[in-house]
N, C-alpha and C. Protein backbone atom coordinates (compact mmCIF):
# COMPACT_ATOMS: atom_id res chain seq x y z
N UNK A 1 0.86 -1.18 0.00
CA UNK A 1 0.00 0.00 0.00
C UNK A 1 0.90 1.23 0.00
N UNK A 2 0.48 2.32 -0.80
CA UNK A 2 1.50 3.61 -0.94
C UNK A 2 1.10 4.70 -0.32
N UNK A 3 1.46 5.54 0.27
CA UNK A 3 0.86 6.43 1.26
C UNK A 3 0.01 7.65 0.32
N UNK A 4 -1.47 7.34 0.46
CA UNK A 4 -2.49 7.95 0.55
C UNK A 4 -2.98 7.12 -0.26
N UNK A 5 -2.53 6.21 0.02
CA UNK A 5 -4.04 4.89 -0.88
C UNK A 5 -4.97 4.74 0.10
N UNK A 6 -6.23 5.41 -1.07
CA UNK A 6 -7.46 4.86 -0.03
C UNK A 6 -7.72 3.11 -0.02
N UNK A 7 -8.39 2.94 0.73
CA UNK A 7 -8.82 1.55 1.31
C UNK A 7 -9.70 0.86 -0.11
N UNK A 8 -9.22 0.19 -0.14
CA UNK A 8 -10.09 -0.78 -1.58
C UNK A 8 -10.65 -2.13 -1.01
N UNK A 9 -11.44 -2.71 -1.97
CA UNK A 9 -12.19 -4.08 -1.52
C UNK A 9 -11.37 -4.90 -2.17
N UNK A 10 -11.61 -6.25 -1.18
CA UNK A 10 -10.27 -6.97 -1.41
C UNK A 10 -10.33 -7.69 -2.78
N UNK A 11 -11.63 -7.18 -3.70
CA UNK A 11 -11.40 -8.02 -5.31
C UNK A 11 -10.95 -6.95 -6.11
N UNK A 12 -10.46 -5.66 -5.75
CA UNK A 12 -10.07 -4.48 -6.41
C UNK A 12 -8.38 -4.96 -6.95
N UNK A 13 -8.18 -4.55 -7.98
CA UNK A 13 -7.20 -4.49 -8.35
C UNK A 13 -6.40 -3.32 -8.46
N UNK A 14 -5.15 -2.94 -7.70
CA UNK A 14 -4.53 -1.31 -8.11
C UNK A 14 -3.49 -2.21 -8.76
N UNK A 15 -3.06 -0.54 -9.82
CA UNK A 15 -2.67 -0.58 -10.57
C UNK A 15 -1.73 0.37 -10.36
N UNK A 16 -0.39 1.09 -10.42
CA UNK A 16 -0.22 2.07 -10.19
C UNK A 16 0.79 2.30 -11.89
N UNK A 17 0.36 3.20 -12.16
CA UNK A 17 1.16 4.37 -13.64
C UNK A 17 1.04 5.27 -13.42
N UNK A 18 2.04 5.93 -14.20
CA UNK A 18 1.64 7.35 -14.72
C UNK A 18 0.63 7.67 -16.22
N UNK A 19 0.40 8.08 -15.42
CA UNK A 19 -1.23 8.58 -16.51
C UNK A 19 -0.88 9.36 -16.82
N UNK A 20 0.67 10.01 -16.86
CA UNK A 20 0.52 11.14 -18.31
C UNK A 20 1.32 9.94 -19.72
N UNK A 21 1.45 8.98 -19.18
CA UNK A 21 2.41 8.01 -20.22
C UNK A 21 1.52 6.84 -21.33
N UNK A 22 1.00 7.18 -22.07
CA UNK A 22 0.06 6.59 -22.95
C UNK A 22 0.54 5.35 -22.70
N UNK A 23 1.92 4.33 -23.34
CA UNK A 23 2.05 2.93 -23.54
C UNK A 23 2.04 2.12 -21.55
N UNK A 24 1.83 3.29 -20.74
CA UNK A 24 1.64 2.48 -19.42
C UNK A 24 0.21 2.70 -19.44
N UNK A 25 -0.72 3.32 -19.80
CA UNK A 25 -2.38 3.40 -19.84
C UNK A 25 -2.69 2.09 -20.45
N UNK A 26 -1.70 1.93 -21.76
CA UNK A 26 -2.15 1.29 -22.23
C UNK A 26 -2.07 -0.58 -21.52
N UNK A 27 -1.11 -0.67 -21.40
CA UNK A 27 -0.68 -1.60 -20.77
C UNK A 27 -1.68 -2.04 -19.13
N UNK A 28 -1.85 -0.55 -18.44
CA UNK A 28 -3.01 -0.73 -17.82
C UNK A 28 -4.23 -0.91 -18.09
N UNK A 29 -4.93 -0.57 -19.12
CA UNK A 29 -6.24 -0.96 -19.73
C UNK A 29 -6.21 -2.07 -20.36
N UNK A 30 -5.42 -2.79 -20.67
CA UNK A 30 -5.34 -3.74 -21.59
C UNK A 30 -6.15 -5.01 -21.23
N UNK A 31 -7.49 -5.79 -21.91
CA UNK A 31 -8.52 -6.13 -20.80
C UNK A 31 -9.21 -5.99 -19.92
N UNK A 32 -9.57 -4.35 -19.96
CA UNK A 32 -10.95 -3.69 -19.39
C UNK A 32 -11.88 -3.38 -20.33
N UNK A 33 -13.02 -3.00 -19.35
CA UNK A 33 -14.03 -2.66 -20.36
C UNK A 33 -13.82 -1.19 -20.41
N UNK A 34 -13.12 -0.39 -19.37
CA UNK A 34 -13.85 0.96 -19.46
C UNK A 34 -12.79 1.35 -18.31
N UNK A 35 -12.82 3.05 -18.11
CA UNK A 35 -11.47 3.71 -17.24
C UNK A 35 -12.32 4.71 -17.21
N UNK A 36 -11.92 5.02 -15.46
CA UNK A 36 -12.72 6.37 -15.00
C UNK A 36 -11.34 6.58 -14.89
N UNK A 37 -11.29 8.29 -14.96
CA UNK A 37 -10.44 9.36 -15.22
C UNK A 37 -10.74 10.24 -13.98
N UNK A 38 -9.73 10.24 -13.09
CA UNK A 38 -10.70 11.68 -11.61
C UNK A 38 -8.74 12.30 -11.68
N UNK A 39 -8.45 12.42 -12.77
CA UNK A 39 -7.46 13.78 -12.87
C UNK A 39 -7.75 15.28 -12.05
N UNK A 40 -6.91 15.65 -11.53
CA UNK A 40 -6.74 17.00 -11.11
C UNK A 40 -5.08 17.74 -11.23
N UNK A 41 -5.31 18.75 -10.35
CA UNK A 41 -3.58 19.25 -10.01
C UNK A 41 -3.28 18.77 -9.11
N UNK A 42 -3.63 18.10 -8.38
CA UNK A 42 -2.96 17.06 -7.02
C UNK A 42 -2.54 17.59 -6.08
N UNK A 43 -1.60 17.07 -5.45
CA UNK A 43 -0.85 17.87 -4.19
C UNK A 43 0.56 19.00 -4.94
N UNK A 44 1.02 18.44 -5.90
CA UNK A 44 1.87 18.85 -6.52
C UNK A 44 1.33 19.68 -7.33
N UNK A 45 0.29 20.49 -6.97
CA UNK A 45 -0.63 21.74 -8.32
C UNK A 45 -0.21 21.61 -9.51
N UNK A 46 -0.18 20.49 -10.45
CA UNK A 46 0.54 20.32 -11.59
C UNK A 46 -0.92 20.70 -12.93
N UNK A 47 -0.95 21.77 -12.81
CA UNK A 47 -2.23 21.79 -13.61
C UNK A 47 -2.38 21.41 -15.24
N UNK A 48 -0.83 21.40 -15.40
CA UNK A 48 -0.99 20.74 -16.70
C UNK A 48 -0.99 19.46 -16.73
N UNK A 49 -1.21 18.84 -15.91
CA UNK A 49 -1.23 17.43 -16.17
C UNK A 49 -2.57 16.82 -16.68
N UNK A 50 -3.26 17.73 -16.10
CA UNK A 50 -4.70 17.25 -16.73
C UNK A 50 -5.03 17.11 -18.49
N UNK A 51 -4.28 18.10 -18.95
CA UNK A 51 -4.41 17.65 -20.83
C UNK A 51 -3.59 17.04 -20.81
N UNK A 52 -2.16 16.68 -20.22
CA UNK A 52 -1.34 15.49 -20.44
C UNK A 52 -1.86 14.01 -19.97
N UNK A 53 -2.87 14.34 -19.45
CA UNK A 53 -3.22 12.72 -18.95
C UNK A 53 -4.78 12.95 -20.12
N UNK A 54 -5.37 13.25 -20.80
CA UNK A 54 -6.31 13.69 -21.10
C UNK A 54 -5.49 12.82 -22.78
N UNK A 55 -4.64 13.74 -22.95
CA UNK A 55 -3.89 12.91 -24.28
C UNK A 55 -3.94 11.93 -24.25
N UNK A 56 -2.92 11.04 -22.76
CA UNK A 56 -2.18 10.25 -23.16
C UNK A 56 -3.67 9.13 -22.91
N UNK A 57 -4.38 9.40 -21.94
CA UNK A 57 -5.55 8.57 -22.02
C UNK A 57 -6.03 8.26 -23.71
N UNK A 58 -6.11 9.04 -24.48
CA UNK A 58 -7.05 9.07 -26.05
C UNK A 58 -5.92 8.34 -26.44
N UNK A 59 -4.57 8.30 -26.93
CA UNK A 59 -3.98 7.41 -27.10
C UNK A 59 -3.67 5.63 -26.44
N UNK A 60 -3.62 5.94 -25.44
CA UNK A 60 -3.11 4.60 -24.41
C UNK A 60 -4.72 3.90 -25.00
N UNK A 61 -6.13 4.45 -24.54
CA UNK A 61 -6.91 3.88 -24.50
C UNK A 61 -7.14 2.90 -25.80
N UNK A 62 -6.76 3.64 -26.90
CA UNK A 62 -6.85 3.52 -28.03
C UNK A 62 -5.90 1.88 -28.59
N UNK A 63 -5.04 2.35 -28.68
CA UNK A 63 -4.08 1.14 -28.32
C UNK A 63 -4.41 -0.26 -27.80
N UNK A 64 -4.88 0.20 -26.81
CA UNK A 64 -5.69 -1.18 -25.50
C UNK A 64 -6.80 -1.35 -25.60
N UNK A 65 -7.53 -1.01 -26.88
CA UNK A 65 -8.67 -1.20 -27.52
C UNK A 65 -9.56 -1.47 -26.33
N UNK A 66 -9.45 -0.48 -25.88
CA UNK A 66 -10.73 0.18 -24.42
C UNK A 66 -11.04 1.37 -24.87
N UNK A 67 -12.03 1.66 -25.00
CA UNK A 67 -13.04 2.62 -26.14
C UNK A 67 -13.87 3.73 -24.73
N UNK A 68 -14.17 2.86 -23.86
CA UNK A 68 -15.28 3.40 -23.01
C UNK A 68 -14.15 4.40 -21.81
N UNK A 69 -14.51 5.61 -21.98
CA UNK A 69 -14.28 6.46 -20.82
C UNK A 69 -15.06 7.43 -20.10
N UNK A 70 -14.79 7.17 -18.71
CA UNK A 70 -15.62 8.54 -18.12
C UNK A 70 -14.38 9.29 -17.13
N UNK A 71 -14.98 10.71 -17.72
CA UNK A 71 -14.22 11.47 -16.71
C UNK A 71 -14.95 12.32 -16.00
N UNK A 72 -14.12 12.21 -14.95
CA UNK A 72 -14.47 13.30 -13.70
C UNK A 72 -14.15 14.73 -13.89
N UNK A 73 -14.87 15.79 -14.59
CA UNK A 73 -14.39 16.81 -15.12
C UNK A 73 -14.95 17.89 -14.37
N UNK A 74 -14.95 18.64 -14.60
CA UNK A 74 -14.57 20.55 -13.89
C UNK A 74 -16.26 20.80 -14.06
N UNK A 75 -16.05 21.76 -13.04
CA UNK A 75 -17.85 22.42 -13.48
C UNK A 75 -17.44 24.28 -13.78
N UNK A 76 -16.05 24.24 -14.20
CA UNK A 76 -16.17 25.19 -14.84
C UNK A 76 -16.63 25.91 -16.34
N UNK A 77 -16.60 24.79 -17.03
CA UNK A 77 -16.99 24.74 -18.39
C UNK A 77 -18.62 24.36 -18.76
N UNK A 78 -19.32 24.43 -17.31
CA UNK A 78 -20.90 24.31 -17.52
C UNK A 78 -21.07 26.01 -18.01
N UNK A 79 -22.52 26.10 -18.39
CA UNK A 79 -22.91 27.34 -19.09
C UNK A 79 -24.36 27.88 -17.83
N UNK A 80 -23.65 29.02 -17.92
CA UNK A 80 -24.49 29.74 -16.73
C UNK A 80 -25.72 30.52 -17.68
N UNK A 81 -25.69 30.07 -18.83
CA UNK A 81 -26.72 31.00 -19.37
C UNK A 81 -26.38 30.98 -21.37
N UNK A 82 -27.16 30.87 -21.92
CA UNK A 82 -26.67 30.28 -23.50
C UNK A 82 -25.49 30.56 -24.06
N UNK A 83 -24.26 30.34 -23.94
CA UNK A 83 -23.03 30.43 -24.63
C UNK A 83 -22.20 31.16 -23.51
N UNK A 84 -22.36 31.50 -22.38
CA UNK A 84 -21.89 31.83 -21.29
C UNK A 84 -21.28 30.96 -20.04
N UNK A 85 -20.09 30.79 -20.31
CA UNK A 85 -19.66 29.47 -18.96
C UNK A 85 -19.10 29.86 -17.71
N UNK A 86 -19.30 29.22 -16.85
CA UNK A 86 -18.50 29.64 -15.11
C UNK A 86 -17.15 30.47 -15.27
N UNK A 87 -16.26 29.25 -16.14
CA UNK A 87 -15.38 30.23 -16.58
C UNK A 87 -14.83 31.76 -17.24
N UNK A 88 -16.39 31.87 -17.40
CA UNK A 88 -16.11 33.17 -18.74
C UNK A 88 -16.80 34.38 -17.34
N UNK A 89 -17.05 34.35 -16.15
CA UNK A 89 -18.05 34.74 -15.37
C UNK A 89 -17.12 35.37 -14.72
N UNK A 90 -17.34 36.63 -13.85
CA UNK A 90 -16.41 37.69 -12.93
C UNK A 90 -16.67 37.12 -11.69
N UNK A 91 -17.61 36.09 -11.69
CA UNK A 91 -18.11 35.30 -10.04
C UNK A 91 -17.17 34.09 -10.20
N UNK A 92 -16.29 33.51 -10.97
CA UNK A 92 -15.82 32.62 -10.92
C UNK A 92 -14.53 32.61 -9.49
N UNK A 93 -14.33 31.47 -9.20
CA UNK A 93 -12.90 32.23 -7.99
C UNK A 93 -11.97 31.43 -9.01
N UNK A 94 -11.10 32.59 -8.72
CA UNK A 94 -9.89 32.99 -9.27
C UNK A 94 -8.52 31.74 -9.03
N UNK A 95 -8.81 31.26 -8.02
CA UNK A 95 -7.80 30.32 -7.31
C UNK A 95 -8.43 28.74 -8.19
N UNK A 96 -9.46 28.87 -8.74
CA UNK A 96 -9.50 27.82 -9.93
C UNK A 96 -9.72 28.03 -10.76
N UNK A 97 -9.41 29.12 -11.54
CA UNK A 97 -9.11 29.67 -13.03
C UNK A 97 -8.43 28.46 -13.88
N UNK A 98 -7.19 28.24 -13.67
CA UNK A 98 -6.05 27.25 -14.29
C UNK A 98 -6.19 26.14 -14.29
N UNK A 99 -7.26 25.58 -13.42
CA UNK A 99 -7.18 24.39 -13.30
C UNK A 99 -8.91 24.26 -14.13
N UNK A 100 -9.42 24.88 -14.17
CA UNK A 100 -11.17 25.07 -14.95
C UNK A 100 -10.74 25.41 -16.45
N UNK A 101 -9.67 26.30 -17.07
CA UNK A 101 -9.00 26.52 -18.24
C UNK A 101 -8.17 25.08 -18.62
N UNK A 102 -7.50 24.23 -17.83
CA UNK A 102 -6.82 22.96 -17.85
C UNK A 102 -8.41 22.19 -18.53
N UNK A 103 -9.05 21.52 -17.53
CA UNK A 103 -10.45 20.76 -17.51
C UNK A 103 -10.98 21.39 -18.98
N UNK A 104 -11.13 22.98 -19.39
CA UNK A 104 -12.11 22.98 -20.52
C UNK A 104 -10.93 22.54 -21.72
N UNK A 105 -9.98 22.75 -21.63
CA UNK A 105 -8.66 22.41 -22.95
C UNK A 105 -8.77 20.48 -23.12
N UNK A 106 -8.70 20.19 -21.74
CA UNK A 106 -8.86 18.48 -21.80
C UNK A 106 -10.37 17.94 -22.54
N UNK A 107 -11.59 18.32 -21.91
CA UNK A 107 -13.16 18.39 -22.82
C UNK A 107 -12.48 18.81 -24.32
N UNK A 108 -11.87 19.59 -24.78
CA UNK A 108 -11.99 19.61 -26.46
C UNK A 108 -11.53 18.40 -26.66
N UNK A 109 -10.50 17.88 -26.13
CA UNK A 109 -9.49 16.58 -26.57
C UNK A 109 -10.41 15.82 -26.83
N UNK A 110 -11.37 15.74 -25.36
CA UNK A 110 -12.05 14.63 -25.73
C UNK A 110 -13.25 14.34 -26.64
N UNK A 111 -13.80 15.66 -26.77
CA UNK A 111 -14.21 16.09 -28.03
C UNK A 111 -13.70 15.39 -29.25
N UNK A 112 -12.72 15.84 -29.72
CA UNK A 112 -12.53 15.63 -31.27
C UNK A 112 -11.46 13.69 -31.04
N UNK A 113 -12.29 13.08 -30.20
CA UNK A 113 -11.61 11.81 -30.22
C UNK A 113 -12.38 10.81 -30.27
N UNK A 114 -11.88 9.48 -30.63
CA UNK A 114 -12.76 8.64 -31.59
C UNK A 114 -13.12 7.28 -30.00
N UNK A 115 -12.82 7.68 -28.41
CA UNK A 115 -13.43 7.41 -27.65
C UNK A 115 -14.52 7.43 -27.14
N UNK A 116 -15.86 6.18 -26.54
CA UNK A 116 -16.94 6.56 -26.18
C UNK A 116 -17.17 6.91 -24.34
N UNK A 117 -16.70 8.19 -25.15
CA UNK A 117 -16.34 8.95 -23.19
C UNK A 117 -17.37 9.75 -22.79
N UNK A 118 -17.54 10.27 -21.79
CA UNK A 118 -18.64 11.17 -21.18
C UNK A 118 -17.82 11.57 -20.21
N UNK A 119 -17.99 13.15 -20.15
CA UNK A 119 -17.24 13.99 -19.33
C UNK A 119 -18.32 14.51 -18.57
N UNK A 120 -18.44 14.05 -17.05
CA UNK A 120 -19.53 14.41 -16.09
C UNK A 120 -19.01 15.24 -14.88
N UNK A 121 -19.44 16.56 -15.11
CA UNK A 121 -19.41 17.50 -14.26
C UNK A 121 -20.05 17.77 -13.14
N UNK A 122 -19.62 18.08 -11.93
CA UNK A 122 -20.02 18.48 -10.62
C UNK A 122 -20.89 19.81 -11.04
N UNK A 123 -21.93 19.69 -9.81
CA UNK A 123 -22.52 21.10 -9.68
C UNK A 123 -21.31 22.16 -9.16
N UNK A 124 -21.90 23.56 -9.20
CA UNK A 124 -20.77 24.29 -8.36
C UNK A 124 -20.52 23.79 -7.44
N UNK A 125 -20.84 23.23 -6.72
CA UNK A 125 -20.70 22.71 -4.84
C UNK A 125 -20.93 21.48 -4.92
N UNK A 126 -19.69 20.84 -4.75
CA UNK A 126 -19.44 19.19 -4.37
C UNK A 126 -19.05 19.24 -3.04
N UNK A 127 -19.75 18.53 -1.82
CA UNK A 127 -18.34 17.78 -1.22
C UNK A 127 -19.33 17.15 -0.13
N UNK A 128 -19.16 16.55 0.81
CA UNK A 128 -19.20 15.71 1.87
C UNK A 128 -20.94 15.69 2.30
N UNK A 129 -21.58 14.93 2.67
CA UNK A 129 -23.16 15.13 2.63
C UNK A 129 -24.11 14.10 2.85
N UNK A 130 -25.22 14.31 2.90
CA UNK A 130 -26.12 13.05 2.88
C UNK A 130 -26.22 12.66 1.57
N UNK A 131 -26.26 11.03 1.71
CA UNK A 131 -26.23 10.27 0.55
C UNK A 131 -27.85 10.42 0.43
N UNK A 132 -28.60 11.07 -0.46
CA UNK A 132 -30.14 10.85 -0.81
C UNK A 132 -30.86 9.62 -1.49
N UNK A 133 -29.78 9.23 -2.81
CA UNK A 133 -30.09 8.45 -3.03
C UNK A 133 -30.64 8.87 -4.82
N UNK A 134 -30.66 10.17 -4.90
CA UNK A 134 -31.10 10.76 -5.95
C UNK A 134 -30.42 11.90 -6.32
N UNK A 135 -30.75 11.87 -7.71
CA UNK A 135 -30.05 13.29 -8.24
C UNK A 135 -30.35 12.83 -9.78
N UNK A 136 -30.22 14.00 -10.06
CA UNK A 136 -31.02 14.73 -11.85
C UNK A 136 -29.95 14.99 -13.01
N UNK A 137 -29.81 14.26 -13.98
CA UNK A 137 -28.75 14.64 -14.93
C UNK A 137 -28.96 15.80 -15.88
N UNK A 138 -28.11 16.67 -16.46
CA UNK A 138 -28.09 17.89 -16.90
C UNK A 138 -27.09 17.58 -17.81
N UNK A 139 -27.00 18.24 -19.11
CA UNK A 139 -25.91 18.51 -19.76
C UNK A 139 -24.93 19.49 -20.00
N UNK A 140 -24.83 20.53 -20.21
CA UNK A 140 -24.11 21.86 -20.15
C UNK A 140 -24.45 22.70 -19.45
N UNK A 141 -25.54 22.64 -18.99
CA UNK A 141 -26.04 23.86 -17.87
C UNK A 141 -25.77 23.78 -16.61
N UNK A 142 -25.86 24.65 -15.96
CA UNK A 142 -25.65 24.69 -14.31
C UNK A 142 -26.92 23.59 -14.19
N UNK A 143 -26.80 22.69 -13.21
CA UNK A 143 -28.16 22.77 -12.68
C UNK A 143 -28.57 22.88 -11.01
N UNK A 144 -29.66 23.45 -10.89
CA UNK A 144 -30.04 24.14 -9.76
C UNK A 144 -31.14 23.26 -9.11
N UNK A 145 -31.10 23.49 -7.96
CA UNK A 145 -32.42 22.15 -7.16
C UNK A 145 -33.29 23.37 -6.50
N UNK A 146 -34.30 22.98 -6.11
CA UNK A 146 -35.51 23.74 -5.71
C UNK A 146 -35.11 24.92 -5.09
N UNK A 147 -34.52 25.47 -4.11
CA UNK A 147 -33.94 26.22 -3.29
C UNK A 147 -33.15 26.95 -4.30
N UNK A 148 -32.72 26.85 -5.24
CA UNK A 148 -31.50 27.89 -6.25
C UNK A 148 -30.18 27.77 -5.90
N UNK A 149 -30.15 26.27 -5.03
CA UNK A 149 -28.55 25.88 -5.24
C UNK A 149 -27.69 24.83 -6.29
N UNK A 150 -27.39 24.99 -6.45
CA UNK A 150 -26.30 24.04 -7.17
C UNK A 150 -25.75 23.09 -6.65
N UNK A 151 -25.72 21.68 -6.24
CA UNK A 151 -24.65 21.65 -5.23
C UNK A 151 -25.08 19.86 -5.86
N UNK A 152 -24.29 18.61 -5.09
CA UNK A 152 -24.61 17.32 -4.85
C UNK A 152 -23.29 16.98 -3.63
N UNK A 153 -23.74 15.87 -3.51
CA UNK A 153 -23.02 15.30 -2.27
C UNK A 153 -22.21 14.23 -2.98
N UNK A 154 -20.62 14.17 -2.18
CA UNK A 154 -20.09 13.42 -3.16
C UNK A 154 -20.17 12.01 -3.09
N UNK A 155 -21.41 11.72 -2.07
CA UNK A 155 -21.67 9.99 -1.93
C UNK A 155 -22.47 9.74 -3.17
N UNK A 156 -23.55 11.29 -3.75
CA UNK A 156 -24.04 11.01 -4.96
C UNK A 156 -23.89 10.97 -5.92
N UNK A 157 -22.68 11.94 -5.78
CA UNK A 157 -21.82 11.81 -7.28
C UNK A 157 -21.40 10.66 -7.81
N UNK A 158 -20.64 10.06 -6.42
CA UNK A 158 -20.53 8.42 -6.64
C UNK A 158 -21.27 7.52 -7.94
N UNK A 159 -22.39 7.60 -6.87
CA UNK A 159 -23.58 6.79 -7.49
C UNK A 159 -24.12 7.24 -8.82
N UNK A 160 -24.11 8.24 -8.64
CA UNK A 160 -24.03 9.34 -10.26
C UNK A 160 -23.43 8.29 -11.02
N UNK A 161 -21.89 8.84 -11.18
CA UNK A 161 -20.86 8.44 -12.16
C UNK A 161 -21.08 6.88 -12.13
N UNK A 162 -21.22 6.20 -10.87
CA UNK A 162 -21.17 4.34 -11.13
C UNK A 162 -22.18 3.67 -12.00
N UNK A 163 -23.58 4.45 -11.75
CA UNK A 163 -24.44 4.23 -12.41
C UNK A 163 -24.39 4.77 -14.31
N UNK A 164 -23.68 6.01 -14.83
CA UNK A 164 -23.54 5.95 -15.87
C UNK A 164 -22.45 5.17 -16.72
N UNK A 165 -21.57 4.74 -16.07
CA UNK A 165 -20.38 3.67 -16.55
C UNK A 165 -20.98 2.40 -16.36
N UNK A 166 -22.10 1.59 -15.53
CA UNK A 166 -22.53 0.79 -15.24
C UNK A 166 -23.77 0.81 -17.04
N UNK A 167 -24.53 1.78 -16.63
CA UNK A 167 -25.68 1.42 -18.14
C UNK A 167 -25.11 1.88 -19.58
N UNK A 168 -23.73 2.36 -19.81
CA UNK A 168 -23.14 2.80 -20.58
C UNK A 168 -23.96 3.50 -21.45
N UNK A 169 -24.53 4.73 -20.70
CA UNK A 169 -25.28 5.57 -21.61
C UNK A 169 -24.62 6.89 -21.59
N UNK A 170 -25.15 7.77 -22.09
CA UNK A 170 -24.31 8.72 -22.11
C UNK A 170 -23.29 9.42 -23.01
N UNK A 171 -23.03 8.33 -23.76
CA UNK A 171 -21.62 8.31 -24.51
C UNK A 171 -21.35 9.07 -25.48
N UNK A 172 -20.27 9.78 -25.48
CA UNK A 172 -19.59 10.55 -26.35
C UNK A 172 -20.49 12.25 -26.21
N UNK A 173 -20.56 12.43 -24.32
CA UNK A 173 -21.33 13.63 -24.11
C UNK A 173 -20.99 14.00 -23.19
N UNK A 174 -21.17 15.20 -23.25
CA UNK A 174 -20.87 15.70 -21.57
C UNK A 174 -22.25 15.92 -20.92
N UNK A 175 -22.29 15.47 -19.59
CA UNK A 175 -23.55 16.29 -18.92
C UNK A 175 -22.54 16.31 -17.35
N UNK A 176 -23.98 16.37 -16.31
CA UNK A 176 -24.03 17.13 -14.99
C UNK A 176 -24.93 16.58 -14.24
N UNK A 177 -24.18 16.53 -13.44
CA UNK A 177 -25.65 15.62 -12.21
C UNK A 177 -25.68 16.95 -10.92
N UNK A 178 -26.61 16.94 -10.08
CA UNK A 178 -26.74 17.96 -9.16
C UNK A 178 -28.45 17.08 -8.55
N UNK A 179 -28.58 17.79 -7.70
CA UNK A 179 -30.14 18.01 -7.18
C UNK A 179 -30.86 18.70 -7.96
């Protein structure tokens, strides 16, 4: 175990690469069905790593003839209003500019690539919460729950993302889950 491995079930398999290195993706995918992607800047704020792992994923995957991806992507590149995104907004915070500019540069990649990926975005407000049990998919838009917040819990996000890699729908789209 490597220090900050979370706890896995004992039929889990880790794997450890670098995910900016396509022929080790590949070599890691090789006999899966499918690869979730939860890239960020890490502890090491490496914000470019996210289109470098964003590449080397469209290649490696490619290779290891594993087609199916989902990523865990930014909710900066949702649209606050028709052609208007978080990012493009004077309310955005500033301290995730680079890393929401990283996330929307990685979405084109995956855009113009011949993977069946879905890039699923957080509401503005992710983090720690009651698991409900529910939540509403969205595609480019903010989406907002009764009250005019934005937000999901990340036990739902969970279930979110497991459940769209599980019915493999979705594909080759971006949307948004929230309340």
């Amino acid at each position: 175990k490597t220090p900050g491995q979370a706890e896995m079930p004992e039929n889990a398999d880790v794997l450890i690469a670098d995910a900016r290195d396509a022929s080790a993706i590949a070599r890691a995918a090789t006999g899966h069905d499918a690869v979730v992607s939860a890239i960020g800047p890490g502890r090491l704020k490496s914000v470019s790593a996210i289109e470098e792992v964003a590449s080397a994923l469209i290649t490696g995957l490619a290779t290891a003839n594993v087609f199916r991806l989902i990523i865990v992507g930014g909710a900066g590149t949702l649209e606050l209003s028709p052609g208007v995104i978080r990012l493009d907004a004077p309310s955005y915070p500033e301290q995730f500019r680079a890393s929401g500019l990283a996330q929307k540069a990685a979405l084109e990649l995956y855009e113009d690539c011949n993977l069946d990926w879905t890039y699923i975005s957080p509401p503005i407000k992710i983090g720690p919460g009651e698991k409900r049990g529910r939540y509403r998919i969205g595609s480019k838009e903010v989406l907002y729950d009764e009250s005019g917040e934005s937000w999901i819990s990340t036990q739902d996000y969970a279930v979110a993302l497991c459940e769209v890699l599980e019915a493999g729908t979705h594909k080759r789209s971006r949307i948004t889950v929230g309340y």
